[in-house]
N, C-alpha and C. Protein backbone atom coordinates (compact mmCIF):
# COMPACT_ATOMS: atom_id res chain seq x y z
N UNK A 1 -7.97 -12.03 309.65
CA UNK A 1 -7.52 -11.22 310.78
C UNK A 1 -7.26 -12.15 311.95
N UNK A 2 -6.31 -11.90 312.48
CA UNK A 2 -5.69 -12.86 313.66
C UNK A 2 -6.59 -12.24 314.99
N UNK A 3 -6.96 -13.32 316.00
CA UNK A 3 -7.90 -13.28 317.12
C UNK A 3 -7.22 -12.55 318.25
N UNK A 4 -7.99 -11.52 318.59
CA UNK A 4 -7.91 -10.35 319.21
C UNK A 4 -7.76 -11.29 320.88
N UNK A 5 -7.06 -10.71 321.47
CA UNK A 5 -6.30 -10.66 322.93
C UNK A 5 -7.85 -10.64 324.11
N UNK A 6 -8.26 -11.74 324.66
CA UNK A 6 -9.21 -11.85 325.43
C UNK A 6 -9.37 -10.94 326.09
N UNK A 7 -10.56 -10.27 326.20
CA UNK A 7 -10.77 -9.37 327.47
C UNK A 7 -11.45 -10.02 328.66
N UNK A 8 -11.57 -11.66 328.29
CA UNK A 8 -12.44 -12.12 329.79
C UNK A 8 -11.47 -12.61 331.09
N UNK A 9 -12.04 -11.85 332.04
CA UNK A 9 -11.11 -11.84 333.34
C UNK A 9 -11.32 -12.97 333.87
N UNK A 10 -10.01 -13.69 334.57
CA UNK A 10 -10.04 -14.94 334.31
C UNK A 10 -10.96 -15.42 336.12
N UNK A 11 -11.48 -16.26 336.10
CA UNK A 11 -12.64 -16.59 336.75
C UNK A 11 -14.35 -16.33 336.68
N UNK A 12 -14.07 -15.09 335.79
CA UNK A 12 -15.26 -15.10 335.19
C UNK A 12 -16.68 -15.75 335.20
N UNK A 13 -17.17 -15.75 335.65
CA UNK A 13 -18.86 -16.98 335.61
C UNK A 13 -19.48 -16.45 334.27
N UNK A 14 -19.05 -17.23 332.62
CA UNK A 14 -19.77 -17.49 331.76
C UNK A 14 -20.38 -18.46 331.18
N UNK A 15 -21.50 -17.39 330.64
CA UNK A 15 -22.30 -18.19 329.72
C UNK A 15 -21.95 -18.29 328.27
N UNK A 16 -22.35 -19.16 327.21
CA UNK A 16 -22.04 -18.82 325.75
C UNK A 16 -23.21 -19.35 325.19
N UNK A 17 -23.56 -18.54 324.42
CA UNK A 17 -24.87 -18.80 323.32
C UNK A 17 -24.15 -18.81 321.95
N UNK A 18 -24.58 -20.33 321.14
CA UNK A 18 -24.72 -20.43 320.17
C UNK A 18 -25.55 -20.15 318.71
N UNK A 19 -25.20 -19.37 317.81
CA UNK A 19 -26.25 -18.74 317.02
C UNK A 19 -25.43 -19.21 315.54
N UNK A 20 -26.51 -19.64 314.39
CA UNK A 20 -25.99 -19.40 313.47
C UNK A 20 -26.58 -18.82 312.72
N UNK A 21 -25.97 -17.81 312.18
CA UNK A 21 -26.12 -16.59 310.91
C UNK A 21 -26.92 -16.95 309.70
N UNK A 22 -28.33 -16.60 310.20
CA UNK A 22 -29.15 -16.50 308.91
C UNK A 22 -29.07 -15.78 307.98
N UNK A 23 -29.85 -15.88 306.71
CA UNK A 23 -29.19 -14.80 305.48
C UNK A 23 -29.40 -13.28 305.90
N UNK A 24 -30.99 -13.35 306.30
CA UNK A 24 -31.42 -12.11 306.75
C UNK A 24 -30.38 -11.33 307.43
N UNK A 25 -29.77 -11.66 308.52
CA UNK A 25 -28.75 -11.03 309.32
C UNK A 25 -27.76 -10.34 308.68
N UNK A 26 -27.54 -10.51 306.89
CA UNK A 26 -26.18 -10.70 306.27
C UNK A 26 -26.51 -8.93 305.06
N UNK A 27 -25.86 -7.98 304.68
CA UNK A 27 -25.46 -7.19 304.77
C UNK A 27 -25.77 -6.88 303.03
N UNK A 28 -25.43 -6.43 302.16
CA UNK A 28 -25.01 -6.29 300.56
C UNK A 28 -23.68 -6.84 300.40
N UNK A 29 -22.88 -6.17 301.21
CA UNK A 29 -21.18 -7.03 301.44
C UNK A 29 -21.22 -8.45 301.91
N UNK A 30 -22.78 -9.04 302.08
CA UNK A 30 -22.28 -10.76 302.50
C UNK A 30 -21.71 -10.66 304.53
N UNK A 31 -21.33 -9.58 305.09
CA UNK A 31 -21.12 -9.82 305.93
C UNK A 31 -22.68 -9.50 307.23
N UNK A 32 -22.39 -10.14 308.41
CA UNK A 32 -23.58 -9.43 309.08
C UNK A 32 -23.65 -8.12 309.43
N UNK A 33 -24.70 -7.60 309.53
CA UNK A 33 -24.88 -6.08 309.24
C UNK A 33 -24.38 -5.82 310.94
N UNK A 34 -23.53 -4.75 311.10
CA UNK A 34 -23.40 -4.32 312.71
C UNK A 34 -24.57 -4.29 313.53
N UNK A 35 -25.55 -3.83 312.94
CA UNK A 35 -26.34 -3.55 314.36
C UNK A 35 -27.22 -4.91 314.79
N UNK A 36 -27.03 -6.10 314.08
CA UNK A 36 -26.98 -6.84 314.32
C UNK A 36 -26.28 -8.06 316.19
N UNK A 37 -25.18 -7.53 315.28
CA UNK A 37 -24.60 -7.87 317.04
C UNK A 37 -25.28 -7.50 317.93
N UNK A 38 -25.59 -6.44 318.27
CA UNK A 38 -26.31 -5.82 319.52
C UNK A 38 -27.08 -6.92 319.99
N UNK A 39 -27.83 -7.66 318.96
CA UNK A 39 -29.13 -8.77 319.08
C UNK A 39 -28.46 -9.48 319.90
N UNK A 40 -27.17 -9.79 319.47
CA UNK A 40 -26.96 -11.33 319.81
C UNK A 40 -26.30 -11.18 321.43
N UNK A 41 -25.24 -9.76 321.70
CA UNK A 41 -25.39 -9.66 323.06
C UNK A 41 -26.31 -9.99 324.11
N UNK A 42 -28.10 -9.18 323.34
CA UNK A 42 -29.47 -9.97 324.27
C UNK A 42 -29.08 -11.33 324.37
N UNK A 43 -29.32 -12.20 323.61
CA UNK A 43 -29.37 -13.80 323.42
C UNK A 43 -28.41 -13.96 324.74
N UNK A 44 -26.96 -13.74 324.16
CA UNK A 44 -26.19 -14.37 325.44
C UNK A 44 -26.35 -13.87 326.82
N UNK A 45 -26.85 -12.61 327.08
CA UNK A 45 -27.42 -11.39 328.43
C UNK A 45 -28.30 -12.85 328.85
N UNK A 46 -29.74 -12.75 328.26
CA UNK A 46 -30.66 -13.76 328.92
C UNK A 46 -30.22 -15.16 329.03
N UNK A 47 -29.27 -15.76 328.85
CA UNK A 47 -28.89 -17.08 328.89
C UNK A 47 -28.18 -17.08 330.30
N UNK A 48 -27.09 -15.90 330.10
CA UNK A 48 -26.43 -16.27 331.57
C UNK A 48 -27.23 -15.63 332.60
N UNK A 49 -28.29 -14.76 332.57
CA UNK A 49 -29.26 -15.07 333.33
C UNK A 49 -30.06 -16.15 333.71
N UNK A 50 -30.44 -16.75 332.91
CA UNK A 50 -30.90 -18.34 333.05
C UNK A 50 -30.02 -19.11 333.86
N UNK A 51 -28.84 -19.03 333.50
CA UNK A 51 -27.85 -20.02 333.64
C UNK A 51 -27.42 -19.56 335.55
N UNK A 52 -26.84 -18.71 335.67
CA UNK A 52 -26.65 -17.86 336.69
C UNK A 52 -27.61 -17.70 337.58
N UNK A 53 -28.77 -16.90 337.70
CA UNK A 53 -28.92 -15.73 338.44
C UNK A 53 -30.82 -16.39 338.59
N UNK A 54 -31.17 -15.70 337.35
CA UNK A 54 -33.15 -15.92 337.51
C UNK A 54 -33.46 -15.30 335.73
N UNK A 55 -34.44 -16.66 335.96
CA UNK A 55 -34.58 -16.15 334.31
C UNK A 55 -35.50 -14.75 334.31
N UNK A 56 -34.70 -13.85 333.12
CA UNK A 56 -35.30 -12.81 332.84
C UNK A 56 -36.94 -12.72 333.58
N UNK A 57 -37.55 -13.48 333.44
CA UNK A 57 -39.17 -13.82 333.28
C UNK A 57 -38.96 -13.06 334.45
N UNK A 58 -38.61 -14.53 335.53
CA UNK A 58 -39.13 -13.90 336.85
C UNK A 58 -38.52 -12.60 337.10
N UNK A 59 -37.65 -12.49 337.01
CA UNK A 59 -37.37 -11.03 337.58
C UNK A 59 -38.06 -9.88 337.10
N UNK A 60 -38.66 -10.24 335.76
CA UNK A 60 -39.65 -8.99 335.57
C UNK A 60 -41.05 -9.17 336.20
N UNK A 61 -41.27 -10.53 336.62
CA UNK A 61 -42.82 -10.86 337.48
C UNK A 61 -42.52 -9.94 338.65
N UNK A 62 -41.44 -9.25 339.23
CA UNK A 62 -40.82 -9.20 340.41
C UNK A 62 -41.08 -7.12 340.08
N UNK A 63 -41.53 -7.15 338.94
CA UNK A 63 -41.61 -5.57 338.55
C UNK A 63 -40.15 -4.44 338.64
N UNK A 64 -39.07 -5.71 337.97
CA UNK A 64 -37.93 -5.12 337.58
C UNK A 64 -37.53 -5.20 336.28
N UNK A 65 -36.64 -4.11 335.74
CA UNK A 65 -36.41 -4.46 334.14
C UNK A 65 -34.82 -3.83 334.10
N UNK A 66 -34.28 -4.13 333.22
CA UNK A 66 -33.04 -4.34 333.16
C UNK A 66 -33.04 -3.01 331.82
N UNK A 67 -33.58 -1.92 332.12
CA UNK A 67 -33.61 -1.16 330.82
C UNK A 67 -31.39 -0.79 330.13
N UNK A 68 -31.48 -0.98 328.89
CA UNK A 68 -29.81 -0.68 328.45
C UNK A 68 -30.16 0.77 328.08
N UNK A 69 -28.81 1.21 329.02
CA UNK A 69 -28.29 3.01 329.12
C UNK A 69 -26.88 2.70 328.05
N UNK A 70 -26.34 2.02 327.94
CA UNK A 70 -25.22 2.19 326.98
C UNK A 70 -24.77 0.52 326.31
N UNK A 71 -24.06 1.05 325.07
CA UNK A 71 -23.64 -0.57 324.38
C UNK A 71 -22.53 0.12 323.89
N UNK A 72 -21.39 -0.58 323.91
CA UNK A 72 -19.92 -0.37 323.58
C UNK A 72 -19.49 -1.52 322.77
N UNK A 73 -19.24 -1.04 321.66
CA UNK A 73 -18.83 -2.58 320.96
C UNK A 73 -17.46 -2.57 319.73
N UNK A 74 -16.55 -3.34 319.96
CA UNK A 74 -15.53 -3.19 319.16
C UNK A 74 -15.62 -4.57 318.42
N UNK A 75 -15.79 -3.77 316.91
CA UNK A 75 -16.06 -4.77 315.83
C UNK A 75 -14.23 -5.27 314.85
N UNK A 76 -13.98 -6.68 315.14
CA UNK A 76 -12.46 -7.12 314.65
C UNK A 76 -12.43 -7.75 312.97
N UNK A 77 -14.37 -8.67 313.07
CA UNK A 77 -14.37 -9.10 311.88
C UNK A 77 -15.69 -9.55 311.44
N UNK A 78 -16.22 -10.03 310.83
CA UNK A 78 -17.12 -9.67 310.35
C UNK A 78 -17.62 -11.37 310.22
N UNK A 79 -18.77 -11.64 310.67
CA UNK A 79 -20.01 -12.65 310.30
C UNK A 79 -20.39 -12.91 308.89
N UNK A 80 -20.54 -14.31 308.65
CA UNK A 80 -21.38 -14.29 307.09
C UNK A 80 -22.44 -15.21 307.22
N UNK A 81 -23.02 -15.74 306.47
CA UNK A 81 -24.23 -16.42 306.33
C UNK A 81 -23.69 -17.75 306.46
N UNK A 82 -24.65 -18.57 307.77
CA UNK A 82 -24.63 -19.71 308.14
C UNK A 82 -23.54 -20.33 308.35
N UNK A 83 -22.56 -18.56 309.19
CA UNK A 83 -21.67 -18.74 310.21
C UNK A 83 -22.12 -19.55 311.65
N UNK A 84 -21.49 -19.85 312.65
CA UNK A 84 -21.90 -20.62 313.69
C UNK A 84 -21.21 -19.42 315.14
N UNK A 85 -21.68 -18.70 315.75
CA UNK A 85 -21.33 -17.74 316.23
C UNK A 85 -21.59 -17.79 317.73
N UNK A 86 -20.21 -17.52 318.22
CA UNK A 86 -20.24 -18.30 320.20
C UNK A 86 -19.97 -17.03 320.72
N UNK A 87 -21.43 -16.74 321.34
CA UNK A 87 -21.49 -15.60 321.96
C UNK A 87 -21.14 -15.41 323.65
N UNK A 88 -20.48 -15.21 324.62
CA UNK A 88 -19.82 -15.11 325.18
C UNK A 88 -20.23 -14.09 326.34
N UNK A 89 -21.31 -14.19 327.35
CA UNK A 89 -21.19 -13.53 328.57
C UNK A 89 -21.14 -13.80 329.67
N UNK A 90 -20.47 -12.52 330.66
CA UNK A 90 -20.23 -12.35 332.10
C UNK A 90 -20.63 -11.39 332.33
N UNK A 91 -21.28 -11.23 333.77
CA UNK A 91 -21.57 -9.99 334.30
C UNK A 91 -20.44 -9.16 335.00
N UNK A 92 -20.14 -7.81 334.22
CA UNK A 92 -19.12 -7.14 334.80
C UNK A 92 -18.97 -6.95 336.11
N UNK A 93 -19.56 -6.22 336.59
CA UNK A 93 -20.07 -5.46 337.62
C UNK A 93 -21.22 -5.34 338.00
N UNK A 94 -21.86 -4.71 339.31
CA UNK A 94 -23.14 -4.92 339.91
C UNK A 94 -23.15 -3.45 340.70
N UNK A 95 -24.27 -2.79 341.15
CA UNK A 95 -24.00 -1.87 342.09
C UNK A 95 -25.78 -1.39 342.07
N UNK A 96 -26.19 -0.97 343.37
CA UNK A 96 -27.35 -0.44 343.52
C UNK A 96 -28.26 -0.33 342.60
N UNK A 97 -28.23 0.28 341.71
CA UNK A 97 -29.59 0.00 340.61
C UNK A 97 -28.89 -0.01 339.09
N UNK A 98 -27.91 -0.63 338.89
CA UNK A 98 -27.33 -0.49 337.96
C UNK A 98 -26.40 -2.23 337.44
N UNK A 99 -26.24 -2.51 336.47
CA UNK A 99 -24.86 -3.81 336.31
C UNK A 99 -24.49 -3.77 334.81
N UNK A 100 -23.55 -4.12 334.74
CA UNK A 100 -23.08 -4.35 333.42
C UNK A 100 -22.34 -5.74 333.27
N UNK A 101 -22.69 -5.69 332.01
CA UNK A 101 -22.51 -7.10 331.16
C UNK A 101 -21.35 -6.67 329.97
N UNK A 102 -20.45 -8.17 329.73
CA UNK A 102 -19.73 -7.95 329.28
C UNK A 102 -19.34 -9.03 328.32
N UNK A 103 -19.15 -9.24 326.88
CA UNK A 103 -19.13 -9.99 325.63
C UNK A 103 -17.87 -10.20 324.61
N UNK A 104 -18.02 -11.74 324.54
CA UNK A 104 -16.57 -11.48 323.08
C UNK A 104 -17.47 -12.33 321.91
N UNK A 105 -17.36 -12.38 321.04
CA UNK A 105 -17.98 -12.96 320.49
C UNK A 105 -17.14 -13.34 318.89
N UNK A 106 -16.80 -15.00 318.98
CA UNK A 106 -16.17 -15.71 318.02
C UNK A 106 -16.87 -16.35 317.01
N UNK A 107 -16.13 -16.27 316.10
CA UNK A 107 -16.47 -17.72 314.61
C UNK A 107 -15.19 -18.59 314.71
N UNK A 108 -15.44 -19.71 315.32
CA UNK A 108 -14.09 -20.43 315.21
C UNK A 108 -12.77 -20.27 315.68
N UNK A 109 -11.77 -19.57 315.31
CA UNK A 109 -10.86 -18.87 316.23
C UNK A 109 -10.17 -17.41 315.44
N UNK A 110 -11.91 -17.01 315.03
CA UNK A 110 -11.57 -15.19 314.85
C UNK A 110 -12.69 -14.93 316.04
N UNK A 111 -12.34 -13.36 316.38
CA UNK A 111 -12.61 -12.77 317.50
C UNK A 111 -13.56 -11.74 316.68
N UNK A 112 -14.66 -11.86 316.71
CA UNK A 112 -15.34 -10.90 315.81
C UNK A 112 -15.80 -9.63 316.85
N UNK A 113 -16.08 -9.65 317.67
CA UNK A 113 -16.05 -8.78 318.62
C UNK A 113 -16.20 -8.94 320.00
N UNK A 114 -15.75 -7.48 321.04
CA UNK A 114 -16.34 -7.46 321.94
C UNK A 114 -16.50 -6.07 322.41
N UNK A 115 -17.22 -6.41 323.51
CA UNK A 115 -17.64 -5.01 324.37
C UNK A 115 -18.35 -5.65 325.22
N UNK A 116 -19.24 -4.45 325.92
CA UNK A 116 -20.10 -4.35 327.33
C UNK A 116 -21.68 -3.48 327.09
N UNK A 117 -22.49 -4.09 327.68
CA UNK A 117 -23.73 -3.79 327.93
C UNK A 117 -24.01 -2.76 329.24
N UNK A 118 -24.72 -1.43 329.62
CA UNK A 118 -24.85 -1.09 331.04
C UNK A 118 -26.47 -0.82 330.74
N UNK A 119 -27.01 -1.87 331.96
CA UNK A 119 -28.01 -1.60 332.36
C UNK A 119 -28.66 -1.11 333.77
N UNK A 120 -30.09 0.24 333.20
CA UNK A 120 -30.36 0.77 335.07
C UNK A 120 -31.71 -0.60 335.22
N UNK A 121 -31.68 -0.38 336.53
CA UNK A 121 -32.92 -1.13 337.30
C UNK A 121 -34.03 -0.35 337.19
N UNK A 122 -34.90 -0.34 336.64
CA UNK A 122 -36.04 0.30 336.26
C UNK A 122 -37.47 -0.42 336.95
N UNK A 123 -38.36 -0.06 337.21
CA UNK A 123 -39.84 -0.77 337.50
C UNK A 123 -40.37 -0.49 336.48
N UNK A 124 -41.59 -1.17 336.27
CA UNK A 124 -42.41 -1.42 334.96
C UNK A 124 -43.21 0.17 334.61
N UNK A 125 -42.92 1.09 335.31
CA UNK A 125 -43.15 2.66 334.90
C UNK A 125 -41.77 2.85 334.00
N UNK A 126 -40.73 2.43 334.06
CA UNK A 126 -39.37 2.98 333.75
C UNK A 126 -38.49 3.89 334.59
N UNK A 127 -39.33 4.11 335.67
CA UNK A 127 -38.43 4.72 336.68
C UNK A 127 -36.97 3.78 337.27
N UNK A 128 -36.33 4.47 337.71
CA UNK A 128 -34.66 3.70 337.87
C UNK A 128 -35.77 3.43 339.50
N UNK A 129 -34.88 2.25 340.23
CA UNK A 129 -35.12 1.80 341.02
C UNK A 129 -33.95 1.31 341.74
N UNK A 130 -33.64 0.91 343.18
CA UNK A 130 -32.87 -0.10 343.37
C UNK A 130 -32.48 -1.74 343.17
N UNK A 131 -31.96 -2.02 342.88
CA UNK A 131 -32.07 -3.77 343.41
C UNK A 131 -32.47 -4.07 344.45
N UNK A 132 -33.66 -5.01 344.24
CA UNK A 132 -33.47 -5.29 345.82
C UNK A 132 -32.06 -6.38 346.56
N UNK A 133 -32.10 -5.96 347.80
CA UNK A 133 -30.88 -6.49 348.30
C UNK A 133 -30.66 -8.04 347.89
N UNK A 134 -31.31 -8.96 347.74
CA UNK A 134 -31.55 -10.30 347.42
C UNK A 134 -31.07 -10.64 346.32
N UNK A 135 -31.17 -9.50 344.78
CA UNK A 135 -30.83 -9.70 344.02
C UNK A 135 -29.38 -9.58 344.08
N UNK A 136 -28.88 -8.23 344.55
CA UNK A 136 -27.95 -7.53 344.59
C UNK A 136 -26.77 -8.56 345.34
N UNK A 137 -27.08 -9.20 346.45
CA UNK A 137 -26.47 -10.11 347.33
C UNK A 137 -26.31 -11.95 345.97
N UNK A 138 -27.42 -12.34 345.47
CA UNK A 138 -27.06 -13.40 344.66
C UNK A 138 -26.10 -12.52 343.26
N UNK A 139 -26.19 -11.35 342.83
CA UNK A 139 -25.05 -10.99 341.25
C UNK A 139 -23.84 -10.92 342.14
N UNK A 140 -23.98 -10.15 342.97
CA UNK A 140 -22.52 -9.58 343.43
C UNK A 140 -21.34 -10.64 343.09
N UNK A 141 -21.25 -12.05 343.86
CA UNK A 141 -20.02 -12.82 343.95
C UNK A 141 -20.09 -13.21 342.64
N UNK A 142 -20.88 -13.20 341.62
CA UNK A 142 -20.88 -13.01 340.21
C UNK A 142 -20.48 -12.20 339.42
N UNK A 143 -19.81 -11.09 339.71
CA UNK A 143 -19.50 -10.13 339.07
C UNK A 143 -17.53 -10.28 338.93
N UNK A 144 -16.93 -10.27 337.92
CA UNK A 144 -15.89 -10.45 337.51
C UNK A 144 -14.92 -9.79 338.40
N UNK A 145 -15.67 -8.09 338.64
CA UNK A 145 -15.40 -6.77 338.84
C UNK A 145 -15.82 -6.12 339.90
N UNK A 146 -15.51 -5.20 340.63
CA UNK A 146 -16.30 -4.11 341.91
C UNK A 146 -16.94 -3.46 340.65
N UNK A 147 -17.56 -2.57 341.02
CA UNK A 147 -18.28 -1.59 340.36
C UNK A 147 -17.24 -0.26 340.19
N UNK A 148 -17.26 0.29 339.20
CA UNK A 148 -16.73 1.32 338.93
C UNK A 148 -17.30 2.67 339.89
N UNK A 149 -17.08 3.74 340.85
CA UNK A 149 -17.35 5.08 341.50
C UNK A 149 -18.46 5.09 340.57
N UNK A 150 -17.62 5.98 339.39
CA UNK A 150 -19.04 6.95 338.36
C UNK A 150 -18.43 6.20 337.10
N UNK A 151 -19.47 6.56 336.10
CA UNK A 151 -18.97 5.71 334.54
C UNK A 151 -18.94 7.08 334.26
């Protein structure tokens, strides 16, 4: 299958995580099982946190959590065992207690998928919360995107 038409907007601040496809990951068909991906979105989520912003850690020392309200994912081709897989994020958007993340994810030069992550700001009860402004002020000029009104 020929490599699907980039969805990353160009200036973008990404990260890419490298993973290669253990057997476990891999399906009866030999390919990786879908719900798989989801995993590997985390991997690259916490990297360009690292890389970017504050590692996951602290921000949860900080009694914030990044709980996921939705995952959107368009699957082009399919992973196999002790594939080498370049996972691919940017933070979409940002807004009051809410941001989304956004993924392509290649083997070489097939486009095996992409989509977007939306996560609320939660405190360690799970209640939604705001960002605090500090955070909100370092994602913002990070964000590809304004924030969408309503999703």
């Amino acid at each position: 299958m020929p490599k699907q038409a980039s969805s990353l907007p160009a200036g973008a601040t990404t990260s890419t995580y490298r993973y290669r496809v253990p057997f476990f990951d891999t399906d009866a068909m030999g390919g990786v099982h879908h719900a798989n991906y989801i995993r590997y979105l985390e991997l690259a989520r916490i990297v360009w946190l690292d890389e970017h912003d504050e590692p996951y850690r602290k921000v949860a020392e900080q009694g914030i959590h990044y709980a996921t309200t939705r995952v959107s994912l368009d699957y082009f081709s399919s992973a196999r065992f002790d594939d080498r897989i370049d996972i691919t994020a940017w933070l979409d958007w940002v807004r009051g207690a809410s941001l989304c993340m956004a993924y392509e994810l290649f083997c070489g030069d097939r486009t095996l998928a992409s989509g977007y992550t939306v996560h609320a700001s939660v405190n360690s009860e799970g209640r939604v919360r705001r960002l605090p402004k500090e955070r909100i002020a370092n994602l913002r000029p990070l964000a590809a995107r304004v924030a969408p009104k309503a999703l």
